[in-house]
N, C-alpha and C. Protein backbone atom coordinates (compact mmCIF):
# COMPACT_ATOMS: atom_id res chain seq x y z
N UNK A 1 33.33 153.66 193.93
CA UNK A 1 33.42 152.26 193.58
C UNK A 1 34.57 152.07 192.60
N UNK A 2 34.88 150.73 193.08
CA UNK A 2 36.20 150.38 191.74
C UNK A 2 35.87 150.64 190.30
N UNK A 3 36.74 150.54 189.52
CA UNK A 3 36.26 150.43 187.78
C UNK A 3 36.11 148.75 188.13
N UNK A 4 35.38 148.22 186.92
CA UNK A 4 35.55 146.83 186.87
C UNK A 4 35.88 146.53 185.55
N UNK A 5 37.14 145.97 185.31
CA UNK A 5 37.62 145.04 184.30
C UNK A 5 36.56 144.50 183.32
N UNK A 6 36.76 145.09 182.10
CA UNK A 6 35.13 144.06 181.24
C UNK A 6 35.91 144.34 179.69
N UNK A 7 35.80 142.83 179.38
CA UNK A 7 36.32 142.83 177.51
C UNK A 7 35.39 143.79 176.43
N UNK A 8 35.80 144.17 175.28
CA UNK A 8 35.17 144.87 174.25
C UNK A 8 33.62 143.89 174.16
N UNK A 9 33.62 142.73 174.18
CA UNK A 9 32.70 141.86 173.91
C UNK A 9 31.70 142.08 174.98
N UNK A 10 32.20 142.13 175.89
CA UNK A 10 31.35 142.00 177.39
C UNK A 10 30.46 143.30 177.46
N UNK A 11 31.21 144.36 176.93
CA UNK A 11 30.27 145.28 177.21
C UNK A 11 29.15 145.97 176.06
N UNK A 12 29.67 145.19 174.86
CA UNK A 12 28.57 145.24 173.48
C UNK A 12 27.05 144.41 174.52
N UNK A 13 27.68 143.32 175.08
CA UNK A 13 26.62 142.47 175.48
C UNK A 13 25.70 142.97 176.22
N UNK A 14 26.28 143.84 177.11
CA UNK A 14 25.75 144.45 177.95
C UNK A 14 24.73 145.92 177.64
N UNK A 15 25.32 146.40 176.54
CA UNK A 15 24.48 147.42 175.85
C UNK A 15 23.75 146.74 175.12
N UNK A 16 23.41 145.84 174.59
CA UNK A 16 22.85 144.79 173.90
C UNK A 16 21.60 144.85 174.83
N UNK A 17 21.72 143.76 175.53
CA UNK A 17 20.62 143.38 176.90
C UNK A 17 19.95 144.84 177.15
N UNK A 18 20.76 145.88 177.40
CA UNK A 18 20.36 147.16 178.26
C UNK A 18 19.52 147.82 176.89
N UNK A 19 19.54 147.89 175.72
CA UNK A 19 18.73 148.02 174.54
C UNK A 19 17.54 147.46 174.44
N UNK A 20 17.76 146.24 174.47
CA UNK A 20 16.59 145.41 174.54
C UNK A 20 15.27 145.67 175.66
N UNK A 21 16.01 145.44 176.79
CA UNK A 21 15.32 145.94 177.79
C UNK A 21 14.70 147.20 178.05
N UNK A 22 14.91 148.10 177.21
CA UNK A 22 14.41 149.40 177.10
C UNK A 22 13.70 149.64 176.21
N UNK A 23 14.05 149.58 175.00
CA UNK A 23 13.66 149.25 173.93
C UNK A 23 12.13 148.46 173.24
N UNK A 24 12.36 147.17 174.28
CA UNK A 24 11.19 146.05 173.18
C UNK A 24 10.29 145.97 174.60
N UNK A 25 10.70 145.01 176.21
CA UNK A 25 10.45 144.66 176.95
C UNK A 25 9.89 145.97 177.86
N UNK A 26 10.54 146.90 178.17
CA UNK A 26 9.67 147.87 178.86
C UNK A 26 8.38 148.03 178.40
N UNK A 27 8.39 148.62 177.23
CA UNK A 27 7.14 149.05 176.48
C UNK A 27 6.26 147.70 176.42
N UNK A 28 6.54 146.68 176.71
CA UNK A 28 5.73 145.36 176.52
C UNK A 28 5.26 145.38 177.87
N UNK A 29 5.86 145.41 178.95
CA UNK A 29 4.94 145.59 180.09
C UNK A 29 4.02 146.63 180.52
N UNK A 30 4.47 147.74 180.22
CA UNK A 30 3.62 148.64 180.15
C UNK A 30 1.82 148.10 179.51
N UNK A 31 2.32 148.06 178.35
CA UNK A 31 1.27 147.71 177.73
C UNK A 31 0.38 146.48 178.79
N UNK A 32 1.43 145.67 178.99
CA UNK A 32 0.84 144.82 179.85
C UNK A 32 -0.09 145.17 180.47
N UNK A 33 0.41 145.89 182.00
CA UNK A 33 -0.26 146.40 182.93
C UNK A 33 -1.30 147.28 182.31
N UNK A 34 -1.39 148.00 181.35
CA UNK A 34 -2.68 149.17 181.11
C UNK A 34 -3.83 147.84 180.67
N UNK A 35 -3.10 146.78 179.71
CA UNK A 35 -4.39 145.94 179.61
C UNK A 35 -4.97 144.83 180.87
N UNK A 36 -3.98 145.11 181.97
CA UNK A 36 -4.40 144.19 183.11
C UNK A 36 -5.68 145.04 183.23
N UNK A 37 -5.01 146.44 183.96
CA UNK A 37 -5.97 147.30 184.70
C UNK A 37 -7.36 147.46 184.06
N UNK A 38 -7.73 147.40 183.30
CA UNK A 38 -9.19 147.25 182.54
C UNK A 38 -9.52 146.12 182.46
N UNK A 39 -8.93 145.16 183.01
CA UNK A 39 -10.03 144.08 183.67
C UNK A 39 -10.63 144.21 185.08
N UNK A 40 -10.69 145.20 185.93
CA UNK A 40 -11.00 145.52 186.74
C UNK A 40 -10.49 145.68 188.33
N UNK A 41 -11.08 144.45 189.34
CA UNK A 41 -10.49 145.18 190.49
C UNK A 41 -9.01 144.26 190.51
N UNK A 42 -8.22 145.09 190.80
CA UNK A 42 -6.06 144.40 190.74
C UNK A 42 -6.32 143.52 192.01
N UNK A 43 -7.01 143.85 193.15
CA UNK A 43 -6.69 142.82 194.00
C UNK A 43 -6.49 141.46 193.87
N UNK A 44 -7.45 140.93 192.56
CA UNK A 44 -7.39 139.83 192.48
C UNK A 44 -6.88 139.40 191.22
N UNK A 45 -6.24 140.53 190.85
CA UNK A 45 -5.79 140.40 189.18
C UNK A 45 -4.57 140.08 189.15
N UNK A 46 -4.36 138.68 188.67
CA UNK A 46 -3.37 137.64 188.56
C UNK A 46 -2.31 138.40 187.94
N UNK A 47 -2.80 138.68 186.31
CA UNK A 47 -2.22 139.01 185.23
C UNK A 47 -1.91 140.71 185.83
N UNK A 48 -2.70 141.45 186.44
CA UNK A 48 -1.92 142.66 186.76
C UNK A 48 -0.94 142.40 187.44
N UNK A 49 -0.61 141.55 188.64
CA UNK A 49 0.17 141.41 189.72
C UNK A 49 1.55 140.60 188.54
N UNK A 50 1.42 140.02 187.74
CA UNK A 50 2.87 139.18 187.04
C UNK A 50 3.27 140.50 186.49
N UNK A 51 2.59 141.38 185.86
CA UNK A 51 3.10 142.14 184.84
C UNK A 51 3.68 142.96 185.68
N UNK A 52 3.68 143.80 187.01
CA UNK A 52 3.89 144.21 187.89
C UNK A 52 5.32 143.51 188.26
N UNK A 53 4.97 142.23 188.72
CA UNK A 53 6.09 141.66 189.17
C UNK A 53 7.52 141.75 188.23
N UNK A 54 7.01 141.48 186.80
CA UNK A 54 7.74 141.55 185.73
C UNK A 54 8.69 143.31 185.19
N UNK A 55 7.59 144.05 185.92
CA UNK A 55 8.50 145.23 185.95
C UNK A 55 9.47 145.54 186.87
N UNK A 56 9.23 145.28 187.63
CA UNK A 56 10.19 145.19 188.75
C UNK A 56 11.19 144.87 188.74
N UNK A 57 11.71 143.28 187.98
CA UNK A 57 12.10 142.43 187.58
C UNK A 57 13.52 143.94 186.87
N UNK A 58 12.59 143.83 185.83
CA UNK A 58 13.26 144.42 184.52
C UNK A 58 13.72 145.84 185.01
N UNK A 59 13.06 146.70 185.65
CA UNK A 59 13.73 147.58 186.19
C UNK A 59 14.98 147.60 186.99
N UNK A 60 14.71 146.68 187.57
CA UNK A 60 16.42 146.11 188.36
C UNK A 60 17.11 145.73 188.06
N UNK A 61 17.22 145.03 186.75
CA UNK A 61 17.67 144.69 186.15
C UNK A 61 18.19 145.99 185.06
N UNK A 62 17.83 146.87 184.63
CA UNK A 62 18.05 147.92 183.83
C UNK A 62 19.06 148.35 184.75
N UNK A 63 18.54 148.95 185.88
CA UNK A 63 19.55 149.82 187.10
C UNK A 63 21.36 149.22 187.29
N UNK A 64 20.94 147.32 187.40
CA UNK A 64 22.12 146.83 187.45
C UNK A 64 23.21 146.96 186.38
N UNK A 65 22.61 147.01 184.96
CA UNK A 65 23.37 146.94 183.76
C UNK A 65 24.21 148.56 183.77
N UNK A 66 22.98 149.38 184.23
CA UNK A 66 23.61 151.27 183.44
C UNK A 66 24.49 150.96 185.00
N UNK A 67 24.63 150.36 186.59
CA UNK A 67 25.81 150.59 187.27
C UNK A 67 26.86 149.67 186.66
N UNK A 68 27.07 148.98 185.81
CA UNK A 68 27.83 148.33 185.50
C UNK A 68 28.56 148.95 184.75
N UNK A 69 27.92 149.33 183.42
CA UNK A 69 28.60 149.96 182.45
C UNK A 69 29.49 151.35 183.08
N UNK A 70 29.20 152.04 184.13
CA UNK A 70 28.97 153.37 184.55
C UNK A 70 30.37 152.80 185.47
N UNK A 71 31.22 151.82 186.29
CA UNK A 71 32.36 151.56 186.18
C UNK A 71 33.39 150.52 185.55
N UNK A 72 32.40 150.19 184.40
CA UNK A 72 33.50 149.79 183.48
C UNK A 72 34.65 150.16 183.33
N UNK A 73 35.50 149.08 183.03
CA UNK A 73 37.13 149.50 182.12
C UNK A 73 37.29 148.78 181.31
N UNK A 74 36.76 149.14 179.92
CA UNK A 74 36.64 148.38 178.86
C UNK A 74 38.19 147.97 178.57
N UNK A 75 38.57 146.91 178.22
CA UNK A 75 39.60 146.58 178.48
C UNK A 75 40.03 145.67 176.43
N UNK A 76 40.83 146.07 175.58
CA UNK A 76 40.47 145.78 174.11
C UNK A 76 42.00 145.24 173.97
N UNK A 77 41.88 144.04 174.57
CA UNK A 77 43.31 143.43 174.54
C UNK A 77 44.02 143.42 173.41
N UNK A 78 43.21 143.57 171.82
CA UNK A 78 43.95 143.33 170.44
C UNK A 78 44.66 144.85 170.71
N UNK A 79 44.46 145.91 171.23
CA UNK A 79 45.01 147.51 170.87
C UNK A 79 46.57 147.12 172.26
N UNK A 80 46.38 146.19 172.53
CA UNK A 80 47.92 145.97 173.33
C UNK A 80 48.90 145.01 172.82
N UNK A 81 50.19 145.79 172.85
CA UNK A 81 51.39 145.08 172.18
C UNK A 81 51.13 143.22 173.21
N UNK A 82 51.76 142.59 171.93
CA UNK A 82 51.72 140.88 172.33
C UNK A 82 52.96 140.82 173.34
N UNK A 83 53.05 140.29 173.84
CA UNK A 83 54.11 139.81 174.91
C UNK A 83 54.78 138.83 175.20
N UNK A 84 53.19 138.11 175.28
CA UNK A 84 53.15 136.83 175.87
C UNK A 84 53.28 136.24 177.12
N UNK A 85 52.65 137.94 177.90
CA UNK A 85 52.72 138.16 179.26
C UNK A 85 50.87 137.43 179.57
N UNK A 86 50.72 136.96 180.27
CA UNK A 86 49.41 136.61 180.57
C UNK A 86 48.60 137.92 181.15
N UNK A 87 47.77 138.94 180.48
CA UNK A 87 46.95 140.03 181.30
C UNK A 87 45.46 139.33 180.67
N UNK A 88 44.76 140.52 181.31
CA UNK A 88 43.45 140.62 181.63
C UNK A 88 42.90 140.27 179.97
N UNK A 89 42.06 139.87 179.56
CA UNK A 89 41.65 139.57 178.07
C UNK A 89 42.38 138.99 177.24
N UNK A 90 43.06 138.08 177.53
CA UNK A 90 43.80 137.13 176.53
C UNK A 90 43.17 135.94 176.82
N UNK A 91 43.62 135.26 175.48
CA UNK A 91 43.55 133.40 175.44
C UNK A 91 44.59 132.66 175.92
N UNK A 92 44.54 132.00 176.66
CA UNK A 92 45.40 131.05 176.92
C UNK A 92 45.41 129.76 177.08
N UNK A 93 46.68 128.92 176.07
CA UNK A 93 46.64 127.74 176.03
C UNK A 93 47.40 127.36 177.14
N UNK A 94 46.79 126.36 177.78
CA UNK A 94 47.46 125.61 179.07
C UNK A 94 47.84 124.06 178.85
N UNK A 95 48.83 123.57 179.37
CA UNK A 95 49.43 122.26 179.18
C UNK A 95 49.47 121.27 180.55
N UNK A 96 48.39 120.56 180.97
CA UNK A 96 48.29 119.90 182.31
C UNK A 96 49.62 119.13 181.99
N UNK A 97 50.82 119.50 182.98
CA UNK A 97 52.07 118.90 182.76
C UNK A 97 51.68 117.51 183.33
N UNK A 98 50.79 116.59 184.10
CA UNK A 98 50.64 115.48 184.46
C UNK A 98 50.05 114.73 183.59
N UNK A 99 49.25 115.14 182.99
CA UNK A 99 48.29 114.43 181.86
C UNK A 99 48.68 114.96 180.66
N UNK A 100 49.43 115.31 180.27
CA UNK A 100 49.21 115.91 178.93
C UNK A 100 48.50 116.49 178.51
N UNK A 101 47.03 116.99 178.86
CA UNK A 101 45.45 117.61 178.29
C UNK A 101 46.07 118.90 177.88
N UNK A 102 45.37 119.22 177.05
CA UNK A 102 45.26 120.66 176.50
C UNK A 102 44.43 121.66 176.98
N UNK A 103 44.19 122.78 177.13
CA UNK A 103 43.09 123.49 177.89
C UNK A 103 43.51 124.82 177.45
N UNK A 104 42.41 125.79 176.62
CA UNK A 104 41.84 126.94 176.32
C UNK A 104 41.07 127.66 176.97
N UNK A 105 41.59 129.01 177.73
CA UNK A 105 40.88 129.41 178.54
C UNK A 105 41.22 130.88 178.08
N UNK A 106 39.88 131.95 178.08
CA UNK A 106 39.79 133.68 178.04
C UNK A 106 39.76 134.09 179.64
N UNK A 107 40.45 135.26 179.55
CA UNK A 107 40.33 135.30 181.02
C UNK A 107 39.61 136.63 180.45
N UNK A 108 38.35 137.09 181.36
CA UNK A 108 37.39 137.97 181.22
C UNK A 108 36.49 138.42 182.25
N UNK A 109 35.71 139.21 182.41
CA UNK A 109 34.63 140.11 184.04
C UNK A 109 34.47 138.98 184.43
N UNK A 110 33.67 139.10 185.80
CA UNK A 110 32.91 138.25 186.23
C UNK A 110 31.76 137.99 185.52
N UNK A 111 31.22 138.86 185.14
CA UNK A 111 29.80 138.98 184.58
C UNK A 111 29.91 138.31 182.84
N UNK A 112 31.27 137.99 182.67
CA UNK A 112 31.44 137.70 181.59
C UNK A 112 31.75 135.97 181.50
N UNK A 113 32.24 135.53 182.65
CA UNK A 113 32.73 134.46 182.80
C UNK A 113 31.28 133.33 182.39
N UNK A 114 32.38 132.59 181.75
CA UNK A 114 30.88 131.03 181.07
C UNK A 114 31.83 130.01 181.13
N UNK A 115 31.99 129.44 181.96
CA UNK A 115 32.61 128.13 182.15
C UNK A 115 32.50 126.93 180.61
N UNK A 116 31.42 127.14 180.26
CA UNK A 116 30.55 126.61 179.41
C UNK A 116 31.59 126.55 178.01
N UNK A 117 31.73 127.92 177.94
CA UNK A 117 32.86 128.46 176.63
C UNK A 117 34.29 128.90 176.95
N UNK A 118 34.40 128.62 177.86
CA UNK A 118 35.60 128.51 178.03
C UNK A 118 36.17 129.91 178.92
N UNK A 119 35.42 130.55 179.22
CA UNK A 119 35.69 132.02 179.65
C UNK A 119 35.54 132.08 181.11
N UNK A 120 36.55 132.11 181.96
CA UNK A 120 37.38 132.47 182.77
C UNK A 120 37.03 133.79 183.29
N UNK A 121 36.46 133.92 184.85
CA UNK A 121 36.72 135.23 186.01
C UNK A 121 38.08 135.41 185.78
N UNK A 122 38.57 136.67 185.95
CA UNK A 122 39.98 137.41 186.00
C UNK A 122 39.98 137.27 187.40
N UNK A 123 38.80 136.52 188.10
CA UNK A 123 38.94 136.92 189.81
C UNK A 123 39.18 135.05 190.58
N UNK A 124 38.93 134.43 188.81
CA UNK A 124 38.76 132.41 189.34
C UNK A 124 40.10 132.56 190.07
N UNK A 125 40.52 131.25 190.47
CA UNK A 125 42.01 130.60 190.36
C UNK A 125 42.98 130.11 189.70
N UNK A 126 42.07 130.06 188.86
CA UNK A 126 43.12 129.77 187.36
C UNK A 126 43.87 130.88 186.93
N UNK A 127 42.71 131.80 186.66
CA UNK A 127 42.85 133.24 186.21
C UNK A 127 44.34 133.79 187.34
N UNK A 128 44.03 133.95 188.67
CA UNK A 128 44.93 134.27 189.48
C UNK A 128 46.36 133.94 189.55
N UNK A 129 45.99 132.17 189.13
CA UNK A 129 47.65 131.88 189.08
C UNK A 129 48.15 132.05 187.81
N UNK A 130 47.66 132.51 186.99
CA UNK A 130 48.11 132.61 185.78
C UNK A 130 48.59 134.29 185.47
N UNK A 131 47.53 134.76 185.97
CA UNK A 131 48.03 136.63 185.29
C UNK A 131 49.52 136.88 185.79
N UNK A 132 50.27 137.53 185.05
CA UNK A 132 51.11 137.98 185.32
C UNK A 132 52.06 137.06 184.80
N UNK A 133 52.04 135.96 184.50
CA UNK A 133 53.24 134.81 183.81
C UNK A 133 53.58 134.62 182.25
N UNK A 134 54.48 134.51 182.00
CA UNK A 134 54.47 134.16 180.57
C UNK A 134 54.55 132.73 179.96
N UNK A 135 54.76 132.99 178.48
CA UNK A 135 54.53 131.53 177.43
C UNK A 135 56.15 130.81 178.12
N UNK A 136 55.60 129.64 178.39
CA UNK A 136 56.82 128.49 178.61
C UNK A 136 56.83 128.67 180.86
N UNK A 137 56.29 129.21 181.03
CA UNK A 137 56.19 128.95 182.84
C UNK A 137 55.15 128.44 182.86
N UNK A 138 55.50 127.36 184.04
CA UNK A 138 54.68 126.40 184.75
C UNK A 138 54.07 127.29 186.28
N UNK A 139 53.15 127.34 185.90
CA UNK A 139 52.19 127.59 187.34
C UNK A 139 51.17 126.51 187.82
N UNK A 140 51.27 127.02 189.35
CA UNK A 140 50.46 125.86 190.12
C UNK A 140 49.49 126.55 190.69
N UNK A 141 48.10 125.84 190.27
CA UNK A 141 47.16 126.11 190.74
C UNK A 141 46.54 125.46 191.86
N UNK A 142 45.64 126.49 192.91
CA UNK A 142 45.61 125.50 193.87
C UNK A 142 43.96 124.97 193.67
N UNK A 143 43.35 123.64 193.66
CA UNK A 143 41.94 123.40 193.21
C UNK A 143 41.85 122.46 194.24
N UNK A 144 39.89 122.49 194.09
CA UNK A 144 39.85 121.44 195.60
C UNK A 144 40.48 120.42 195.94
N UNK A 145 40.94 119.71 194.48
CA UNK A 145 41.10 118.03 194.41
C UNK A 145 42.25 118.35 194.41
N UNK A 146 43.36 119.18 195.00
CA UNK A 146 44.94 118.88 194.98
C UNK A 146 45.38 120.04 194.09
N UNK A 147 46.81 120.09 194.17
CA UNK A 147 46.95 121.14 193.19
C UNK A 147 47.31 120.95 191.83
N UNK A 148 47.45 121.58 190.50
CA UNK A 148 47.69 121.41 189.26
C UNK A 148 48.36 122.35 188.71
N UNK A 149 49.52 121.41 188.11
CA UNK A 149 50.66 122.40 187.44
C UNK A 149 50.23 122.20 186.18
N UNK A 150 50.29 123.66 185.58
CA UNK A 150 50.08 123.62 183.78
C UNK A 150 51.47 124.77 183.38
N UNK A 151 51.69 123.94 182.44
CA UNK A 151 52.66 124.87 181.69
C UNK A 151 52.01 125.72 180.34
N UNK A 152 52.14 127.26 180.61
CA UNK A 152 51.76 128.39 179.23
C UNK A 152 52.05 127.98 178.32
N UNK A 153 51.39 127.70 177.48
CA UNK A 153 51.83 126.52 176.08
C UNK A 153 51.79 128.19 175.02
N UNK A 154 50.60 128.97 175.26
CA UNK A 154 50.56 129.95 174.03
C UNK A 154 49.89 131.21 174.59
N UNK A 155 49.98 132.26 174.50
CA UNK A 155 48.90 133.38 174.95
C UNK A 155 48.62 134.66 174.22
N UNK A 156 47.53 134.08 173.23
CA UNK A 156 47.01 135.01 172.11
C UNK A 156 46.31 136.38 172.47
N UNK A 157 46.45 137.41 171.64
CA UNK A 157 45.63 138.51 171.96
C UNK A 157 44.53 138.94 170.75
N UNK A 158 43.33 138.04 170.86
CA UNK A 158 42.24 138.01 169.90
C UNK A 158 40.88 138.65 170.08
């Protein structure tokens, strides 16, 4: 399998979650299930069957995190000289050359991406038309509603 691209941040998060989940939540279901099973017969035991379900859950969830980490490429954009080349883990300020708007975007994993905060797939379209360009080029992105030229206003390595 490929390595996959993941920021210093992304993968604290991810050992984070994968801690937790081992840590607090395993042992909580466990417990679970031993106090289902002494209520007697499971066929009809609600609370055995969630806690059950809930391991499952969390086990697959464990499996997904340790394959994740396991082809990581932690990627620590501050330990790379500035450029002002657009790569993988930088900030970038964008300039909608039609509107004037301003726009702050991290480009970061998939698993990392939050629209929400501003954080950008390295795999979106933004991300795409942008890697590889520097501060002061205009790139065009192609989006459903037509396409959009932004000019690299700044591209920090934080």
């Amino acid at each position: 399998m490929n390595k996959v691209p993941m920021t210093v941040q992304g993968e604290q998060a991810l050992r984070d979650e994968l801690d937790q989940l081992k840590r607090v939540d395993r042992p909580r279901i466990s417990q679970a299930i031993a106090e289902a099973r002494e209520h007697g017969d499971l066929k009809e035991n609600a609370e055995y069957h969630a806690a059950r379900e809930q391991q499952s859950f969390t086990e697959g969830r464990i499996m997904d995190i340790e394959g994740k980490l396991s082809h990581a490429q932690v990627i620590d954009v501050c330990s790379i000289p500035h450029t002002g080349k657009v790569i993988f883990g930088v900030t970038v300020n964008l300039l909608n050359v039609d509107t004037d708007e301003t726009m702050t975007y991290r480009i970061v994993g998939d698993d990392e991406a939050d629209a929400k905060k501003n954080l950008i797939s390295v795999n979106s379209p933004i991300a795409r038309a942008l890697i590889g360009k520097e501060e002061g080029d205009v790139v065009v992105v192609r989006a459903p509603g037509g396409d959009i030229e932004y000019e690299i206003d700044e591209v920090q390595h934080l």
